[in-house]
N, C-alpha and C. Protein backbone atom coordinates (compact mmCIF):
# COMPACT_ATOMS: atom_id res chain seq x y z
N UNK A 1 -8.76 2.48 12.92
CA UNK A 1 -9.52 2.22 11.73
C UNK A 1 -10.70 3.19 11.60
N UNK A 2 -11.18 3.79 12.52
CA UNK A 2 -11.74 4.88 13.07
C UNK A 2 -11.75 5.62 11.99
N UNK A 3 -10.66 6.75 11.50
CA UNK A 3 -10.31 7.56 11.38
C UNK A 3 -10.84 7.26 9.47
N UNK A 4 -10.38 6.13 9.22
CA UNK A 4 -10.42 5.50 7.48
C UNK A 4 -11.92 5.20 6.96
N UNK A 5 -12.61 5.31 8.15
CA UNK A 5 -13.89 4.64 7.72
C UNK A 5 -14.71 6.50 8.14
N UNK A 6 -14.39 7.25 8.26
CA UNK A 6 -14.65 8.62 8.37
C UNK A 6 -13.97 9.21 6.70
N UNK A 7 -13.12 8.76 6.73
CA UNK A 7 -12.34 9.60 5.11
C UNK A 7 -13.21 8.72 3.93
N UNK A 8 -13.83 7.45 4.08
CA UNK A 8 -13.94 7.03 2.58
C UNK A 8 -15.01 7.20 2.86
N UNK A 9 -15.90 8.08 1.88
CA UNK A 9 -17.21 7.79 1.65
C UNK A 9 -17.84 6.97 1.64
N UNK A 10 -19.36 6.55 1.89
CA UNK A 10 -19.98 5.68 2.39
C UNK A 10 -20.44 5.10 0.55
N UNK A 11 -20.45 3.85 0.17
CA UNK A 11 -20.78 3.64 -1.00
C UNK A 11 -19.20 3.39 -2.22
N UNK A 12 -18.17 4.12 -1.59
CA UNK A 12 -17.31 3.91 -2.44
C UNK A 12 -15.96 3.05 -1.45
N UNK A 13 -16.05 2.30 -0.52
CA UNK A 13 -15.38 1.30 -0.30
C UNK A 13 -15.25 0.05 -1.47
N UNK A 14 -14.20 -0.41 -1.99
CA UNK A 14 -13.60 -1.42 -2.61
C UNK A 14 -13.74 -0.79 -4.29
N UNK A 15 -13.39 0.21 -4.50
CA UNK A 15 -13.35 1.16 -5.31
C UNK A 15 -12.42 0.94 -6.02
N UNK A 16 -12.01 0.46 -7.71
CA UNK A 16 -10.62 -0.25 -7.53
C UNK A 16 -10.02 1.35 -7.73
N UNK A 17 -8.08 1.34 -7.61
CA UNK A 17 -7.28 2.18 -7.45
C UNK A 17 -6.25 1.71 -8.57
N UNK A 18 -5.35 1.97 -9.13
CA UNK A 18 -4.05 1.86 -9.50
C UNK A 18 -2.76 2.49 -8.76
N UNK A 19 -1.84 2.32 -8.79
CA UNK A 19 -0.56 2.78 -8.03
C UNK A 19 0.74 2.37 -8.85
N UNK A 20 1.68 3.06 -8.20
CA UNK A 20 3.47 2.41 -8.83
C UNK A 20 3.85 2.61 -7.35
N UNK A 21 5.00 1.69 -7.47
CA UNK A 21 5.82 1.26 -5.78
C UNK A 21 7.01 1.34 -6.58
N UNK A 22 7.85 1.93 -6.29
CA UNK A 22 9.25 1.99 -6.21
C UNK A 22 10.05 1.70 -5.16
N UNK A 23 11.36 1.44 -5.58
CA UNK A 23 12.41 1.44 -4.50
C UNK A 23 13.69 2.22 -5.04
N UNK A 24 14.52 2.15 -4.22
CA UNK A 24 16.09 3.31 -4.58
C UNK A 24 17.02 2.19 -4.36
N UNK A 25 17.27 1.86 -3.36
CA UNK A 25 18.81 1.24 -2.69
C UNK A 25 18.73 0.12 -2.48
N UNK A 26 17.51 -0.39 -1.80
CA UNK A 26 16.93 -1.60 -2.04
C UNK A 26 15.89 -2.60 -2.21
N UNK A 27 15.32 -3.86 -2.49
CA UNK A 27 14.55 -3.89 -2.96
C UNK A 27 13.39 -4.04 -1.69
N UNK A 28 12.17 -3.84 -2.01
CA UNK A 28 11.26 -3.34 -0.92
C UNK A 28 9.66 -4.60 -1.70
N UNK A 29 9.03 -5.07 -0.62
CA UNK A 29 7.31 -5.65 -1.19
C UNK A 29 6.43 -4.89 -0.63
N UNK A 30 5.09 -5.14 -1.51
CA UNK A 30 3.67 -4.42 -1.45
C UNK A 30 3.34 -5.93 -0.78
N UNK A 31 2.72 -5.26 0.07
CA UNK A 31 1.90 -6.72 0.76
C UNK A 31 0.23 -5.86 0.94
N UNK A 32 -0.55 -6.73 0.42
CA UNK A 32 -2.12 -6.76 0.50
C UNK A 32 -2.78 -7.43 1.33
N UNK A 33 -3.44 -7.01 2.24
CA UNK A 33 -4.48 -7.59 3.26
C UNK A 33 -6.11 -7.91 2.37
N UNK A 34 -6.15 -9.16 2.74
CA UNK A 34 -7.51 -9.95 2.66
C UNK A 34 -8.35 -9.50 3.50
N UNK A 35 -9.77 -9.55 2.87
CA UNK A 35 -11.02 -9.33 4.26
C UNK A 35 -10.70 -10.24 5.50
N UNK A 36 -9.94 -11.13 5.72
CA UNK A 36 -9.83 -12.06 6.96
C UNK A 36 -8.49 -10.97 7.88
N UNK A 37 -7.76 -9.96 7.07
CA UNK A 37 -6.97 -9.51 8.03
C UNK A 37 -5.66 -10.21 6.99
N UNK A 38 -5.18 -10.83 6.39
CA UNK A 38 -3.96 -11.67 6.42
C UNK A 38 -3.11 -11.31 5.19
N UNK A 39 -2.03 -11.13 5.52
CA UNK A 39 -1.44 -10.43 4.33
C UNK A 39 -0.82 -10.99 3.09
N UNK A 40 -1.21 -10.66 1.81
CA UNK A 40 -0.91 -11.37 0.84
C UNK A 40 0.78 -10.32 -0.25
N UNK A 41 1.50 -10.83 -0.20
CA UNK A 41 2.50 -10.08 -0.84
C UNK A 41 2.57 -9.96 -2.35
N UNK A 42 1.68 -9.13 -2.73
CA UNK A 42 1.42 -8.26 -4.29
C UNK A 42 2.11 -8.33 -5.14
N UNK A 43 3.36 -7.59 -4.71
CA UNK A 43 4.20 -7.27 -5.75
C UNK A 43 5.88 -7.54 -5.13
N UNK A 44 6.89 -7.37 -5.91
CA UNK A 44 8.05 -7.15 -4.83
C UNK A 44 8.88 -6.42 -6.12
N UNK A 45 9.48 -5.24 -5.71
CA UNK A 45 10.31 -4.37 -6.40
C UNK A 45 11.29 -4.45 -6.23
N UNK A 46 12.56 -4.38 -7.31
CA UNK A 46 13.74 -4.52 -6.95
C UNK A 46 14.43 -3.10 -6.92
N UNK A 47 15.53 -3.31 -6.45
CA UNK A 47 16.33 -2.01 -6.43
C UNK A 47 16.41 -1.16 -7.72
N UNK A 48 16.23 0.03 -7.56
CA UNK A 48 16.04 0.91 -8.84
C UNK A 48 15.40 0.70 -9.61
N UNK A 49 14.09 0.56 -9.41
CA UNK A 49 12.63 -0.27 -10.36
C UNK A 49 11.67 0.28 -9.81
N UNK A 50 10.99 0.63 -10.49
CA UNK A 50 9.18 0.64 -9.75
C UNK A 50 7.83 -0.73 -10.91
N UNK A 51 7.07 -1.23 -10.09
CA UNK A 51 6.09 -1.74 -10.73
C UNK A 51 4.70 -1.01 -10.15
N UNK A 52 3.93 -1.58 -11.08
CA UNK A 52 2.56 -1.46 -10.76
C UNK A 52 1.64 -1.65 -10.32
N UNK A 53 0.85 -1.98 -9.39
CA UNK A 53 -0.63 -2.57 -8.83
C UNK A 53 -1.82 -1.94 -9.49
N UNK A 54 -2.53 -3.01 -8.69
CA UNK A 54 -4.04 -2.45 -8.49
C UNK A 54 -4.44 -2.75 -7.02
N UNK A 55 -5.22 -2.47 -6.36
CA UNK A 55 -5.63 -2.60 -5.21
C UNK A 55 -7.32 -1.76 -5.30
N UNK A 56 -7.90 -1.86 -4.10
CA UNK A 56 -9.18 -1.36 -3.71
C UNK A 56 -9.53 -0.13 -2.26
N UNK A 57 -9.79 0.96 -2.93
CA UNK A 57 -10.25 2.17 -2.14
C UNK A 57 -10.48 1.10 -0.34
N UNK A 58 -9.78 0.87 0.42
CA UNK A 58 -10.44 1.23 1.83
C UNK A 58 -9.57 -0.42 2.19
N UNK A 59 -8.65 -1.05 1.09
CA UNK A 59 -7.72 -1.99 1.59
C UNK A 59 -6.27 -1.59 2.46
N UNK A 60 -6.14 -2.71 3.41
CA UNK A 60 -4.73 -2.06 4.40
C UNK A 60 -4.07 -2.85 3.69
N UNK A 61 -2.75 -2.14 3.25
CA UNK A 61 -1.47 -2.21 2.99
C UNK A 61 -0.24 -2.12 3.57
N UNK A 62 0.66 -2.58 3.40
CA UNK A 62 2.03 -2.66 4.19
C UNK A 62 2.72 -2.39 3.12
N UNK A 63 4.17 -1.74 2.79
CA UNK A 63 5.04 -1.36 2.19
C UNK A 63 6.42 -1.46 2.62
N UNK A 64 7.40 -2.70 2.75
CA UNK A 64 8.50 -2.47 3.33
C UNK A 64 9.85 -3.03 2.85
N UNK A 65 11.06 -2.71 3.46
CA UNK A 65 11.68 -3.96 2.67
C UNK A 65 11.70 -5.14 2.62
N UNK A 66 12.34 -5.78 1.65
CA UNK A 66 12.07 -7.01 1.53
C UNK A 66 12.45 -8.07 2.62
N UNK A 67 13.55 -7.57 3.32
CA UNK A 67 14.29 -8.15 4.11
C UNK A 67 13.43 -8.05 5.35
N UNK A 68 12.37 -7.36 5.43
CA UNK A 68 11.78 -7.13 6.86
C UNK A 68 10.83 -8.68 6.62
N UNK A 69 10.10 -9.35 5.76
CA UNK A 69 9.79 -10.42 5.80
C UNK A 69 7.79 -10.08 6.06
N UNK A 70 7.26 -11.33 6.48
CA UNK A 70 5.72 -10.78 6.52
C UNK A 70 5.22 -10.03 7.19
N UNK A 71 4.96 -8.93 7.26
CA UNK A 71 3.85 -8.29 8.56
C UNK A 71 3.51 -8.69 9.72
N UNK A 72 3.52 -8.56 10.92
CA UNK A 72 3.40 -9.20 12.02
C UNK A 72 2.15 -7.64 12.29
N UNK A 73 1.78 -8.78 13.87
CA UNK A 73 0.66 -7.81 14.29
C UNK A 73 1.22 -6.50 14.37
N UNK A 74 0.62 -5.48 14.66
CA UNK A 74 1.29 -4.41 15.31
C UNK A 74 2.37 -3.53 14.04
N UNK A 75 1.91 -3.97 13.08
CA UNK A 75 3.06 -3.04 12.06
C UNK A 75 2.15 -1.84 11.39
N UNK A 76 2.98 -0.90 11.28
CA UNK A 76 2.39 0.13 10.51
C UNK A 76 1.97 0.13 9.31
N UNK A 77 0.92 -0.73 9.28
CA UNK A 77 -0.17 -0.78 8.38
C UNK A 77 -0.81 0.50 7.64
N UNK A 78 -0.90 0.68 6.05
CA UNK A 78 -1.77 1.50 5.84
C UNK A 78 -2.91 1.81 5.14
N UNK A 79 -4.27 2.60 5.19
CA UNK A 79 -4.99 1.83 4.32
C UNK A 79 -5.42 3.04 3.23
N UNK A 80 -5.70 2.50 1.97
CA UNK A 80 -5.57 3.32 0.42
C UNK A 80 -7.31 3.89 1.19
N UNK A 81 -6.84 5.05 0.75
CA UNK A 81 -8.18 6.29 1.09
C UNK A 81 -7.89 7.55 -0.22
N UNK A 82 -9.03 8.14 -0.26
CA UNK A 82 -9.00 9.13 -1.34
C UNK A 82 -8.25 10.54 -0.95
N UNK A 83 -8.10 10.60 0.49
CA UNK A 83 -7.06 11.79 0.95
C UNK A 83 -5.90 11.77 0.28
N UNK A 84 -5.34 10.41 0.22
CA UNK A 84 -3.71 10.18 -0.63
C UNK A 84 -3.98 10.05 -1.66
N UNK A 85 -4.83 10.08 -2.10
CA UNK A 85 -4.86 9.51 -3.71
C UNK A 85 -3.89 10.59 -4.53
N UNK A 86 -2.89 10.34 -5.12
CA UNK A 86 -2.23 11.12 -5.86
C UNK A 86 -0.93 11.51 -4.91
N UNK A 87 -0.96 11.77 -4.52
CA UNK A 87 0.02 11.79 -2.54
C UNK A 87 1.21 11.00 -3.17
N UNK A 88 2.27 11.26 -2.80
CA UNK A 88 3.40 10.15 -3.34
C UNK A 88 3.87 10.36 -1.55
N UNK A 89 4.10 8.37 -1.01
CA UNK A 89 3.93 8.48 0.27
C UNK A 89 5.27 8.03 0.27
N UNK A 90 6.33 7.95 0.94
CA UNK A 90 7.92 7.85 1.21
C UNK A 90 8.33 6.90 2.40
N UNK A 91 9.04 6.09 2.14
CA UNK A 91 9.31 4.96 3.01
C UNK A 91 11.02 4.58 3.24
N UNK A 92 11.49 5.49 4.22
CA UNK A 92 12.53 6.09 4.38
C UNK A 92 13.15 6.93 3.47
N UNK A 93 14.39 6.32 3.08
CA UNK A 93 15.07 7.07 1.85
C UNK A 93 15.54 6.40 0.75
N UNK A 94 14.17 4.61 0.72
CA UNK A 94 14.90 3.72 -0.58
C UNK A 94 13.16 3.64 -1.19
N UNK A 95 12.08 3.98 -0.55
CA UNK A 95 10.68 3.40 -0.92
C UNK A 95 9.84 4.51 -1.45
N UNK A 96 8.75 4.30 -2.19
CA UNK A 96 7.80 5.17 -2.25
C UNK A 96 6.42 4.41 -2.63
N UNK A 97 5.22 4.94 -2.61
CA UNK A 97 4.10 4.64 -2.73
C UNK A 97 3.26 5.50 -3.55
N UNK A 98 2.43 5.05 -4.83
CA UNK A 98 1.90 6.42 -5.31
C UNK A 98 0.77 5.88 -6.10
N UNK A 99 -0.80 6.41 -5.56
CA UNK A 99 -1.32 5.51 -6.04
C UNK A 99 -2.96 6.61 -6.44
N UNK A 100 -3.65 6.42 -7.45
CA UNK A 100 -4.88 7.10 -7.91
C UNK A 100 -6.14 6.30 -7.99
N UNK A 101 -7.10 7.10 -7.90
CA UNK A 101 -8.11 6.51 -8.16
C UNK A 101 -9.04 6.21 -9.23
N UNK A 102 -9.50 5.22 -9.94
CA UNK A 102 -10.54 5.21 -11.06
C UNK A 102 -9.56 4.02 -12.13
């Protein structure tokens, strides 16, 4: 977490963002983490669809398929920073992530 709290500027944590989540082959959820840590599932995309969010500059996110179920400890968590902003991020060869700021 180190590393995220070095990339977001000091003052622009919870910054809101917009994004689109797609999927290809199959259908895949946006899951959102609460200030307590706990993950709340956003959105859920179906196969060959993308929807939309909103989320906040310096929130951890999870992106997976649907079939993988809730987040457990230890998952590759990621969190929206202004380095990706615009970044279209890829989640094997059925997911994507793509998200801006303002």
């Amino acid at each position: 977490m180190a590393y995220f709290q070095r990339d977001i500027p000091e003052g622009r944590w919870g910054e809101p963002l917009r994004g689109t989540a797609s999927a290809t082959s199959e259908p895949y959820v946006l899951w959102l983490f609460d200030a307590q840590c706990e993950p709340h599932r956003a959105i859920e995309v179906p196969a060959r669809t993308s929807r939309t969010f909103r989320a906040q500059l310096g929130q951890v996110w999870y992106y997976a398929e649907a079939s993988a179920g809730r987040p457990v400890d230890g998952c590759a968590c990621r969190v929206f920073s202004p380095s990706n902003s615009g970044a279209e991020q890829r989640f094997s060869d059925a997911g994507s992530v793509t998200y801006h700021l303002g």
